[in-house]
Protein backbone atom coordinates (compact mmCIF):
# COMPACT_ATOMS: atom_id res chain seq x y z
CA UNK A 1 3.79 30.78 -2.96
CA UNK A 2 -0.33 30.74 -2.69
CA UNK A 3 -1.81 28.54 -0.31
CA UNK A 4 -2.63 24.86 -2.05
CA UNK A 5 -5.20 23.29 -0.96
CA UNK A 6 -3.32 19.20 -0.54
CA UNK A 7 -6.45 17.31 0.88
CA UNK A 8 -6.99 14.59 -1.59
CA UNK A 9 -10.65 13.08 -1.92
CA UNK A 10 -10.58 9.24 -0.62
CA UNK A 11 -13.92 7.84 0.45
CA UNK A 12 -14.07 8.08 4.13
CA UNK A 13 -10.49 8.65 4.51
CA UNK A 14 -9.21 12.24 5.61
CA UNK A 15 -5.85 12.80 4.66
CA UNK A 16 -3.96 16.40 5.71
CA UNK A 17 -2.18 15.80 1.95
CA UNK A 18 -1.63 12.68 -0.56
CA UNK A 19 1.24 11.00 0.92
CA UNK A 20 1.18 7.84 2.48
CA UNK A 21 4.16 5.57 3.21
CA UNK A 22 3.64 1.93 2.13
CA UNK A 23 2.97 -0.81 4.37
CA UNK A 24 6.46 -2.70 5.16
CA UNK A 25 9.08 -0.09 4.76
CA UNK A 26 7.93 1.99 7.74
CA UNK A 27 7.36 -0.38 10.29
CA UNK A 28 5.17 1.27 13.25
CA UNK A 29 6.43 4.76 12.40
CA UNK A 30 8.84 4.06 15.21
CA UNK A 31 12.44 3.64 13.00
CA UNK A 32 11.62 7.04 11.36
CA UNK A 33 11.18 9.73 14.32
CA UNK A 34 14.82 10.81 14.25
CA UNK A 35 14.34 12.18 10.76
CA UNK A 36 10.94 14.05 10.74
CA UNK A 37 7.93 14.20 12.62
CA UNK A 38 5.51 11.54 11.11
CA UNK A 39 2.79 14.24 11.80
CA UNK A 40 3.43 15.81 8.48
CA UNK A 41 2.67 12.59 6.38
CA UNK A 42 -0.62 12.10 4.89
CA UNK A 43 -0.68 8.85 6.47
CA UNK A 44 1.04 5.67 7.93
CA UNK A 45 0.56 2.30 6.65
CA UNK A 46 1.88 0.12 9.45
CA UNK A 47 3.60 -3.30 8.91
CA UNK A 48 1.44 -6.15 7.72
CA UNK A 49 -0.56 -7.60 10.27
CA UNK A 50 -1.96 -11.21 10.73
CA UNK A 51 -3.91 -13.55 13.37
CA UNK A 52 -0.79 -14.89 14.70
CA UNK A 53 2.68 -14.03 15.12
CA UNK A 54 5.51 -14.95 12.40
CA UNK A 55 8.63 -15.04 12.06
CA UNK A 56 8.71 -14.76 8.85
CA UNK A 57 10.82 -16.44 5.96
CA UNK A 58 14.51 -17.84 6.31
CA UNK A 59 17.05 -15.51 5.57
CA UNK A 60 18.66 -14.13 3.13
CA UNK A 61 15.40 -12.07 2.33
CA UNK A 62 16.78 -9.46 0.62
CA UNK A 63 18.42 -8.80 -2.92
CA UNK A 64 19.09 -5.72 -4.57
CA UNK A 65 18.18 -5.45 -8.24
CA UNK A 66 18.86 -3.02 -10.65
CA UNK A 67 16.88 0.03 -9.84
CA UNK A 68 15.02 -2.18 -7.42
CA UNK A 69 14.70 -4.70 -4.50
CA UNK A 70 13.98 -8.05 -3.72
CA UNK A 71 12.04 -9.23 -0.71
CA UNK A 72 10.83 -12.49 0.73
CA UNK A 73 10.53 -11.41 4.47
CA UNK A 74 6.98 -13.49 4.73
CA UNK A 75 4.91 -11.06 6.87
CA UNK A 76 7.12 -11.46 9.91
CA UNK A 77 4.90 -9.61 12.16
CA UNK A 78 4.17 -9.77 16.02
CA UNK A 79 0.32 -10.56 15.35
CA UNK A 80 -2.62 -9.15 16.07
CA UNK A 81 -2.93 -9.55 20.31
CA UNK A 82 0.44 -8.02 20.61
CA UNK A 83 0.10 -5.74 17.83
CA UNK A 84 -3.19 -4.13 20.04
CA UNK A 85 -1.47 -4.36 23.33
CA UNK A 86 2.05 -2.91 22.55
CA UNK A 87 1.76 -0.77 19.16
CA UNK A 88 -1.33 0.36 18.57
CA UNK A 89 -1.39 3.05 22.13
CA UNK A 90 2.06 4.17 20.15
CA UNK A 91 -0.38 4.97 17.22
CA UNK A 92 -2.81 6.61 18.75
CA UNK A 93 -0.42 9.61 20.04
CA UNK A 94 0.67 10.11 16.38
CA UNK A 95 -1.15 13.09 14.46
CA UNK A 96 -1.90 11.60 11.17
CA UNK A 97 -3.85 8.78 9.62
CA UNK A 98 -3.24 5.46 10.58
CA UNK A 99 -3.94 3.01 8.13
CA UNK A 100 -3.59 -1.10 9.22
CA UNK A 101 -2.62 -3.32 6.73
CA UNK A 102 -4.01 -6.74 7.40
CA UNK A 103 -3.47 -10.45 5.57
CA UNK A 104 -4.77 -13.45 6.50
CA UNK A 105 -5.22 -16.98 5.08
CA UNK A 106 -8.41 -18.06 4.91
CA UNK A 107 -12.00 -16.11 5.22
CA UNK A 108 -11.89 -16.28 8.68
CA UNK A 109 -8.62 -14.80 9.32
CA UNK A 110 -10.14 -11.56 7.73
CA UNK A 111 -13.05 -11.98 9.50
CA UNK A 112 -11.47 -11.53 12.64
CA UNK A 113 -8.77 -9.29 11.76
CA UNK A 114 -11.34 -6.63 10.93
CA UNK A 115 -13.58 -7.25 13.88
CA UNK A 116 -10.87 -6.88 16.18
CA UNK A 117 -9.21 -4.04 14.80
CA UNK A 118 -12.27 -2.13 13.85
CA UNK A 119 -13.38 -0.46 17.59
CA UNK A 120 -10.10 1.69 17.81
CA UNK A 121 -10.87 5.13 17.05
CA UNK A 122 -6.92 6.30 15.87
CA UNK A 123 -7.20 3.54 13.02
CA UNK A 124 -8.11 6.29 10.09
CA UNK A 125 -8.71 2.86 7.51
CA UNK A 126 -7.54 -0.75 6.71
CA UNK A 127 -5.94 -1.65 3.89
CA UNK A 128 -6.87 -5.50 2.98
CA UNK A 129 -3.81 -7.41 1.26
CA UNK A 130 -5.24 -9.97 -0.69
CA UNK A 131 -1.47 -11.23 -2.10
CA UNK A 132 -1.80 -14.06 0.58
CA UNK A 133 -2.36 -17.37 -0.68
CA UNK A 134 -5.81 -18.95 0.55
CA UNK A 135 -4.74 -22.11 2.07
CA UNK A 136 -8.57 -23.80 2.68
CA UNK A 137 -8.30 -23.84 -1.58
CA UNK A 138 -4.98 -25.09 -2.75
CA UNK A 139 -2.77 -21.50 -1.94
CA UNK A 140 -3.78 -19.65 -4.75
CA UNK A 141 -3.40 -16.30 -3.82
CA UNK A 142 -6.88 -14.50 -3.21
CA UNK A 143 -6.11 -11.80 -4.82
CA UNK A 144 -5.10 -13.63 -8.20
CA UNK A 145 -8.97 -14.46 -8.71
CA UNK A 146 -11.58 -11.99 -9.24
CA UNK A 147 -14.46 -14.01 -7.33
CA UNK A 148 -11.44 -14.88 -4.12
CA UNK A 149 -10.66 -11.26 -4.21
CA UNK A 150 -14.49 -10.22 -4.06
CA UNK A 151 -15.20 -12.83 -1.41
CA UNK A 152 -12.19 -11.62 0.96
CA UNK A 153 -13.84 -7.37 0.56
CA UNK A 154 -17.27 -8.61 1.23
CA UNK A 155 -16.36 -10.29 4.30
CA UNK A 156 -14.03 -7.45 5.45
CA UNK A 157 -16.94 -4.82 4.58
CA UNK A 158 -19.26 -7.23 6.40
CA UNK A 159 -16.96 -6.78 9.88
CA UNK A 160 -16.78 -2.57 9.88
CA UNK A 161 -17.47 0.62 9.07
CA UNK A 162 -14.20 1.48 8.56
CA UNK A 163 -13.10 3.16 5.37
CA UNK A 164 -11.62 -0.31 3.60
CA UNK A 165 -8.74 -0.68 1.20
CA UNK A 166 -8.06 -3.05 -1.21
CA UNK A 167 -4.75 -3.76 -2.14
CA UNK A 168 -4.46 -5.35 -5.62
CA UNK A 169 -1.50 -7.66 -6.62
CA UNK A 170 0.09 -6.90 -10.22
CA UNK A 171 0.57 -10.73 -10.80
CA UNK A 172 -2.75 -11.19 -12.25
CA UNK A 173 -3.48 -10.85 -16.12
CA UNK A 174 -6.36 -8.13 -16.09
CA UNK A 175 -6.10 -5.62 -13.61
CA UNK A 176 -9.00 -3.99 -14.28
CA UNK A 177 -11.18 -7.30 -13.33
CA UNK A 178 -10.01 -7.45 -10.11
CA UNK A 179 -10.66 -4.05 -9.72
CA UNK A 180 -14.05 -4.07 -10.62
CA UNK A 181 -14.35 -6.82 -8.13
CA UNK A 182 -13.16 -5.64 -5.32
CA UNK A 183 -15.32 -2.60 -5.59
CA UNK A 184 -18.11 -5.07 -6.19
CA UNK A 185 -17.13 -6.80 -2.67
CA UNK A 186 -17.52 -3.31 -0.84
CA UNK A 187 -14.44 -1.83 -1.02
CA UNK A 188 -13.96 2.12 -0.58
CA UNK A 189 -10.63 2.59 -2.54
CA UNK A 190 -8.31 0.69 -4.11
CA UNK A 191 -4.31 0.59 -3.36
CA UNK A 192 -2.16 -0.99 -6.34
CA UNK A 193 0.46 -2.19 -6.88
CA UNK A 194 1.65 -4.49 -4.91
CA UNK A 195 5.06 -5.69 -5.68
CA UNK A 196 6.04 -8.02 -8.79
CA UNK A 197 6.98 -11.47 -8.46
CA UNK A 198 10.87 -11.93 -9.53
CA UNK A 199 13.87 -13.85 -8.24
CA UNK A 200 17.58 -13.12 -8.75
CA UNK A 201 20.32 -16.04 -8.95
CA UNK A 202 24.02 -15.48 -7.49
CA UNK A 203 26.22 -16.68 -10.58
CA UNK A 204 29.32 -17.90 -7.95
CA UNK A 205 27.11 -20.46 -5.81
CA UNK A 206 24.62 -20.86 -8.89
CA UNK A 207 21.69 -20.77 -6.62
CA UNK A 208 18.97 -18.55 -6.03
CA UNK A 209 19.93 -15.40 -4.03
CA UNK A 210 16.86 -15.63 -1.80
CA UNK A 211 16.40 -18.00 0.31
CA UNK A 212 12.90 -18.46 -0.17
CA UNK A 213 13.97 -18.86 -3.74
CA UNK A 214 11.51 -15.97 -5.19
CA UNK A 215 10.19 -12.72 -3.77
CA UNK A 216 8.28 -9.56 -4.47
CA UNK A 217 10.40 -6.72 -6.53
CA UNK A 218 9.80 -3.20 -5.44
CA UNK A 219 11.68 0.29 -6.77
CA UNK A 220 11.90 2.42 -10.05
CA UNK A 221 11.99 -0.67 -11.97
CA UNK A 222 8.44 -1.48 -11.33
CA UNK A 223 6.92 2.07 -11.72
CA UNK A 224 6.01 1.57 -15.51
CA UNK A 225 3.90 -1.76 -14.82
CA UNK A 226 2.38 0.14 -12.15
CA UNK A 227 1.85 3.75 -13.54
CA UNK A 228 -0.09 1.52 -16.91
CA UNK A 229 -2.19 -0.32 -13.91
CA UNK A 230 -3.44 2.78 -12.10
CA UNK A 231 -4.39 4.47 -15.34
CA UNK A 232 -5.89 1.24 -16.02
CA UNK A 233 -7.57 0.71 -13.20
CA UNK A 234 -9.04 4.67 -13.12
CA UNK A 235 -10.75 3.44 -16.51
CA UNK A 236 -12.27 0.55 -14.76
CA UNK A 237 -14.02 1.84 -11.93
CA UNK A 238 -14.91 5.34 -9.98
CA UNK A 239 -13.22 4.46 -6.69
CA UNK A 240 -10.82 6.76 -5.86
CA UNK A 241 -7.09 5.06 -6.13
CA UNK A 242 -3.48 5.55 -4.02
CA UNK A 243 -1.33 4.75 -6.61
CA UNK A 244 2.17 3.14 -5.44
CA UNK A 245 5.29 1.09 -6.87
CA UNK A 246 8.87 3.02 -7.54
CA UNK A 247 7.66 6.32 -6.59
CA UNK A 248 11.05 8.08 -5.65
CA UNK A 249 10.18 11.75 -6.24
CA UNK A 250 7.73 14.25 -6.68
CA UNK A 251 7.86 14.28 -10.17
CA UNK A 252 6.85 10.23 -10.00
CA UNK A 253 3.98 11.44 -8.12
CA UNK A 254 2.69 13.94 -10.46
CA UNK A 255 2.53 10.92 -12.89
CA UNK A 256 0.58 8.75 -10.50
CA UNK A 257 -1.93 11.14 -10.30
CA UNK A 258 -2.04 12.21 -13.63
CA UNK A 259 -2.53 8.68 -14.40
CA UNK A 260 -5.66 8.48 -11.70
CA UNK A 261 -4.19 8.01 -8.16
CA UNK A 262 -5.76 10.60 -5.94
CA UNK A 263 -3.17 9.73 -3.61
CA UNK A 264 0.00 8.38 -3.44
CA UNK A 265 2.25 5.85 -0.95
CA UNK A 266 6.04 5.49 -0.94
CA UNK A 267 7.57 2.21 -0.29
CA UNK A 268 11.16 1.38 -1.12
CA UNK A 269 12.43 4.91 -1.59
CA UNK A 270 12.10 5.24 2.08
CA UNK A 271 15.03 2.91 2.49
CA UNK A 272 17.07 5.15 0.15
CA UNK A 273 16.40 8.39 1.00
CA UNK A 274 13.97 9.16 4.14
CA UNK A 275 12.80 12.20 3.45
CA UNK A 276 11.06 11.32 0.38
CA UNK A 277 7.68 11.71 1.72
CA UNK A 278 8.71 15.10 2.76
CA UNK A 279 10.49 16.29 -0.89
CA UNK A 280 7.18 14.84 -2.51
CA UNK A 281 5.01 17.13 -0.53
CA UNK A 282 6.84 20.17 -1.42
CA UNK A 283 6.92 19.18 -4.84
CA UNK A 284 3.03 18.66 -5.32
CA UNK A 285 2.79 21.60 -3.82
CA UNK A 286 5.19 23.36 -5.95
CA UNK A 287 3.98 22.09 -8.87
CA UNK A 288 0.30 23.03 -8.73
CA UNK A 289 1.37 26.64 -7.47
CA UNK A 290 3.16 26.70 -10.76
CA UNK A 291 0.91 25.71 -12.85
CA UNK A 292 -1.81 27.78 -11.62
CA UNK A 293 -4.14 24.98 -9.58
CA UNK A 294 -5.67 25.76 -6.38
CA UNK A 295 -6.16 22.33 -5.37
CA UNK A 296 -3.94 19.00 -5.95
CA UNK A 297 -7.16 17.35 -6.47
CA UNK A 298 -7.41 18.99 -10.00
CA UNK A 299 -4.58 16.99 -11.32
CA UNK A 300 -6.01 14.14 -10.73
CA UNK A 301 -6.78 11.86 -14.31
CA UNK A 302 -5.94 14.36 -16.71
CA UNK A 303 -4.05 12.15 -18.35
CA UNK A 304 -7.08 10.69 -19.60
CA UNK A 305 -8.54 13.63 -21.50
């Protein structure tokens, strides 16, 4: 097999090859050492990070679906102090990209998660979750309005230098609107999708499954909303995308990027199968060796010819 070149082109963001794991199903890279070394990833999105710790949402939390999962964990997280003084130093010794995934509810809460994050030279980008609801107007999530979702990148971009990410939700009716304003906020590429919002109801005790009554659904059974919103989304605006959402193999990867996504993250599939990340690699690789391209980057939107 000829060399193939994997580096995919992401504004400011150096990746050794496309694959990220998503934000929430790898924790701090920590649960997965005994299967691979996390060196070989593209990149890490770490757990969601906020101001303050949380504990999250009551349990139960979970619920399988068919061909995909539940969740209502609420961004249990240790918050940002602790997550500087006890994970990030773990980071730092890792030999890949190290992306932060931050959410916060109000302005200011972004404000501060970016300043504070943004002087530690391991973290490769942050990714900006604008899912959260905005709790200074009402808890409509920022990122369900365009001029919310702008406001939240401007005041990120305003904070660093770093290479930022905006992370679009899918519960929005035009997805290419909030695209185009994030990128008019200031953001460098654009992450999507986040997960769907769904509920499940257990028939015996005739009440809803989750405690939390809904939560966000994840797996295969979103990867059609998603693969329509990165080809979407590719239409909409020339910042490069990482396309996510029920990618479970390579050959859902190949998709992605045919659809647009320069690179791609894997999220639930890492709870079914860890190595993944790993089998998508090889795959890509494969792939392009086969059909004759030098580069992975050359696959990239040709669905769109």
């Amino acid at each position: 097999m000829k060399k193939i070149d994997l580096t995919p082109q992401l504004t400011g963001l150096k990746l050794k090859n496309p694959v990220i794991v998503s934000s929430g199903t790898y924790g701090f890279g920590e649960e997965y050492v005994s299967y691979y070394d996390s060196s070989l990833l593209g990149g890490l999105t770490v757990k969601g990070i906020t101001p303050l710790p949380r504990l999250g949402n009551p349990v139960p939390r979970l619920a399988e679906t068919p061909s995909g999962l539940l969740n209502s964990v609420g961004l249990e997280n240790p918050g940002l102090e602790e997550f500087l003084r006890s994970y990030l130093p773990k980071l730092e010794k890792l030999n890949t990209a190290v992306i932060v995934n931050i959410s916060g509810f109000s302005l200011d809460d972004y404000a501060q998660m970016v300043s504070s994050l943004s002087g530690n030279s391991c973290i490769s980008a942050l990714e900006v979750n604008i899912s959260c609801p905005n709790i200074k107007h009402g808890g409509m999530a920022f990122g369900t309005n365009p001029h919310s979702a702008e406001e939240v990148i401007a005041v990120a971009r305003k904070h660093t230098g770093l290479p930022l990410i905006a992370k679009l939700s899918p519960n929005v009716t035009d997805i290419s609107e909030m695209a185009k304003a994030v990128a008019s906020g200031g953001a460098d590429i654009i992450s999507l999708i986040n997960t769907l919002l769904g509920m499940s109801i257990d028939i015996r005790t005739q009440k809803p499954v989750l405690a939390n009554t809904m939560g966000g659904l994840s797996g295969p059974a979103v990867r059609p909303v998603a693969l329509r919103m990165v080809y979407q989304v590719y239409q909409a605006v020339k910042l490069p995308i990482i396309g996510m959402g029920g990618i479970s193999n390579w050959q859902d990867a190949v998709e992605f990027m045919l659809a647009g996504a320069a690179a791609v993250s894997v999220g639930t599939a890492n709870f079914v199968n860890p190595m993944t990340p790993l089998e998508i690699i090889s795959g890509l690789e494969e792939y392009c060796e086969q059909r004759g391209y030098s580069s992975v980057r050359e696959i990239v939107g040709l669905a769109h010819r």
